[in-house]
N, C-alpha and C. Protein backbone atom coordinates (compact mmCIF):
# COMPACT_ATOMS: atom_id res chain seq x y z
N UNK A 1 0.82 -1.21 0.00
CA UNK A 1 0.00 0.00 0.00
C UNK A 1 0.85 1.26 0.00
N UNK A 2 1.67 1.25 0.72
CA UNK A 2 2.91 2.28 0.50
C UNK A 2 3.43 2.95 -0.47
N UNK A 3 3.33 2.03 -1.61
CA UNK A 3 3.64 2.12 -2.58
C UNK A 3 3.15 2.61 -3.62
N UNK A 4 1.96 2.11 -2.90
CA UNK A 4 0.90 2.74 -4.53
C UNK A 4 0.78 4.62 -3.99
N UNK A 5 0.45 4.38 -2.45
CA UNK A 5 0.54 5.87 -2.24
C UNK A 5 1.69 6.73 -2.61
N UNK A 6 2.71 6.02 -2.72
CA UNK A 6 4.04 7.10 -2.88
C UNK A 6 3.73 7.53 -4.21
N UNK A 7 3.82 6.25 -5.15
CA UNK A 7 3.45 6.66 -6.78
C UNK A 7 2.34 7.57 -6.93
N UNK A 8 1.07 7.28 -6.34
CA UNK A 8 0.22 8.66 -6.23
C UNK A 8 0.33 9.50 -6.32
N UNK A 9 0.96 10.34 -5.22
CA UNK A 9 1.25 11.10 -4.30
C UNK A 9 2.43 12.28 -5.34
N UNK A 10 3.38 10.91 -6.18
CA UNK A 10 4.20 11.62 -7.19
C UNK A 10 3.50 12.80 -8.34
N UNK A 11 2.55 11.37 -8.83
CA UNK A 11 2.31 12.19 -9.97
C UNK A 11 1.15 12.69 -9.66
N UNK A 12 0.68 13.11 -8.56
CA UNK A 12 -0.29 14.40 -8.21
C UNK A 12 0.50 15.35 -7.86
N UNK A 13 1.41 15.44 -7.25
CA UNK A 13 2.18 16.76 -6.88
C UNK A 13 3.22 17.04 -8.15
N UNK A 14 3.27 16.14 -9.03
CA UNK A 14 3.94 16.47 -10.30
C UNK A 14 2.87 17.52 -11.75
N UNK A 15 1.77 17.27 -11.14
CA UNK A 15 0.78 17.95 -11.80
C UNK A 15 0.99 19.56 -12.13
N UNK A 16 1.51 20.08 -13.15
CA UNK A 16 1.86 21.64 -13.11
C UNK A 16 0.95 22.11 -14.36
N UNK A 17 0.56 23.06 -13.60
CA UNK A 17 0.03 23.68 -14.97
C UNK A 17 0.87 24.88 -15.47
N UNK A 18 0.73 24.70 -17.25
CA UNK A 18 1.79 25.42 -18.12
C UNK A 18 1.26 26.68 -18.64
N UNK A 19 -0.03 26.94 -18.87
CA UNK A 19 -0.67 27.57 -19.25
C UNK A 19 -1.54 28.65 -18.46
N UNK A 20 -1.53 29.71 -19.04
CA UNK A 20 -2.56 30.91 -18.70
C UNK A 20 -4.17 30.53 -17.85
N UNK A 21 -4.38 30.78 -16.71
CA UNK A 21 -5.80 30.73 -16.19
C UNK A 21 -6.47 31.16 -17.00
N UNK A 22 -7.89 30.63 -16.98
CA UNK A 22 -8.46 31.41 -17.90
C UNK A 22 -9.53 32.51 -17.25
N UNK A 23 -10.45 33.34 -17.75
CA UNK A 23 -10.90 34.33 -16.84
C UNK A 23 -12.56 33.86 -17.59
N UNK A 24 -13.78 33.21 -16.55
CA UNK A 24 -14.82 32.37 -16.58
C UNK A 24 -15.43 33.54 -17.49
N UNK A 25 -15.68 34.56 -17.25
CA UNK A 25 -16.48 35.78 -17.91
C UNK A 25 -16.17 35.38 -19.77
N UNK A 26 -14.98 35.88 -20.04
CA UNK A 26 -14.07 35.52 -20.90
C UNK A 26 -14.75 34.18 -22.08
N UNK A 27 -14.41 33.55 -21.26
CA UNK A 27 -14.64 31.66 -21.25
C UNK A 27 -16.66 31.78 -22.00
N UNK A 28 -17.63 32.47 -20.86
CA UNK A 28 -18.71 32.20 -21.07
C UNK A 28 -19.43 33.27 -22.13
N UNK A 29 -18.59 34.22 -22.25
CA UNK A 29 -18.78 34.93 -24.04
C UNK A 29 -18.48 34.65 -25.14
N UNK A 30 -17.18 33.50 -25.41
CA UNK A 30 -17.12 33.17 -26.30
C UNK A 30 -18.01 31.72 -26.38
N UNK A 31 -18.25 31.01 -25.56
CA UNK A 31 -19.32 29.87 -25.43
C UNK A 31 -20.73 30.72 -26.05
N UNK A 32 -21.24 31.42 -25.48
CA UNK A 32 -22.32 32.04 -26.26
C UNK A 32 -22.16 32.39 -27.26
N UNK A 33 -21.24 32.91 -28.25
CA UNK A 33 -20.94 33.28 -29.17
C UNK A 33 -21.16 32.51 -30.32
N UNK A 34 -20.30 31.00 -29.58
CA UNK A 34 -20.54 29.93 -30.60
C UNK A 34 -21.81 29.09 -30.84
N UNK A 35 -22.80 29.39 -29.55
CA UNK A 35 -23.98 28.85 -29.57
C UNK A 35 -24.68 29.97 -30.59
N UNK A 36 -24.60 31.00 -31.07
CA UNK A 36 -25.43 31.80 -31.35
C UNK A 36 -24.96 31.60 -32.90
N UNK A 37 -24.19 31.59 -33.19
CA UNK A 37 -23.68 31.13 -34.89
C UNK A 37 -24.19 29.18 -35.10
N UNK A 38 -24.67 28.92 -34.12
CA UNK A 38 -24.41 26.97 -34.62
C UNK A 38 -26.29 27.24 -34.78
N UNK A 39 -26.87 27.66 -33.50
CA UNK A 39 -27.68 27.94 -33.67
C UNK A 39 -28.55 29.25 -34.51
N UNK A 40 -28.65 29.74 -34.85
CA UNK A 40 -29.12 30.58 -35.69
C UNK A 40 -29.87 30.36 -36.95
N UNK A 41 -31.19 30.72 -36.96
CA UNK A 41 -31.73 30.34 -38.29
C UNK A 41 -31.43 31.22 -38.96
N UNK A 42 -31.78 30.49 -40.61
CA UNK A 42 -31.22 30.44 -41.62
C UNK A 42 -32.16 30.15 -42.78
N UNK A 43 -32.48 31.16 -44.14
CA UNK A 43 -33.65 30.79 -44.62
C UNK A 43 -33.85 29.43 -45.41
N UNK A 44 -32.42 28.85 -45.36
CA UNK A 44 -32.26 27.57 -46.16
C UNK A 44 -32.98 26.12 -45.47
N UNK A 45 -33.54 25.81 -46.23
CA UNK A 45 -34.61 23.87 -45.80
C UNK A 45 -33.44 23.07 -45.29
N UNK A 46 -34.08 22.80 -44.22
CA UNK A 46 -33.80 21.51 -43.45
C UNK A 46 -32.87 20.70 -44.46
N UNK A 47 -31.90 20.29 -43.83
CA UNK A 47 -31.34 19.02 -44.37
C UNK A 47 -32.43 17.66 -44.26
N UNK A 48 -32.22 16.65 -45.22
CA UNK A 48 -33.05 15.52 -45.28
C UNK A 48 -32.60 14.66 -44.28
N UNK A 49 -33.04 13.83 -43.58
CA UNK A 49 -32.47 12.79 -42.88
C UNK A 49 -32.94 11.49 -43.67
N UNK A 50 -31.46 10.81 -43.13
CA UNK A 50 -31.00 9.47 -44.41
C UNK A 50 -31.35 8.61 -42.91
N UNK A 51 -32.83 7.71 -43.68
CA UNK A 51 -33.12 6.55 -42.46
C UNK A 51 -32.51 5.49 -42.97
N UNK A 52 -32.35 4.71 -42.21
CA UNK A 52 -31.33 3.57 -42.60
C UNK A 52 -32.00 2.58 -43.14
């Protein structure tokens, strides 16, 4: 058991982060952003759906 905890224990405290935090505000404007372009109508017909 020792063991497995030591190895644990390694590569959790070996865990670094390399990169920039990000700022949630930031984060949840461009998430809307992309919901608002995926979603968005459009005067073009429905795609057909291919039943199997």
């Amino acid at each position: 058991m020792a063991e497995i905890f030591a190895a644990s224990k390694k590569l959790l405290y070996g865990m670094v982060r390399t990169g920039p935090l990000k700022d949630r505000d930031t984060e949840v404007a461009k998430a809307r952003a992309r919901s608002a372009l995926r979603f968005t109508k459009t005067d073009a017909p429905p795609k057909a759906r291919l039943l199997p």
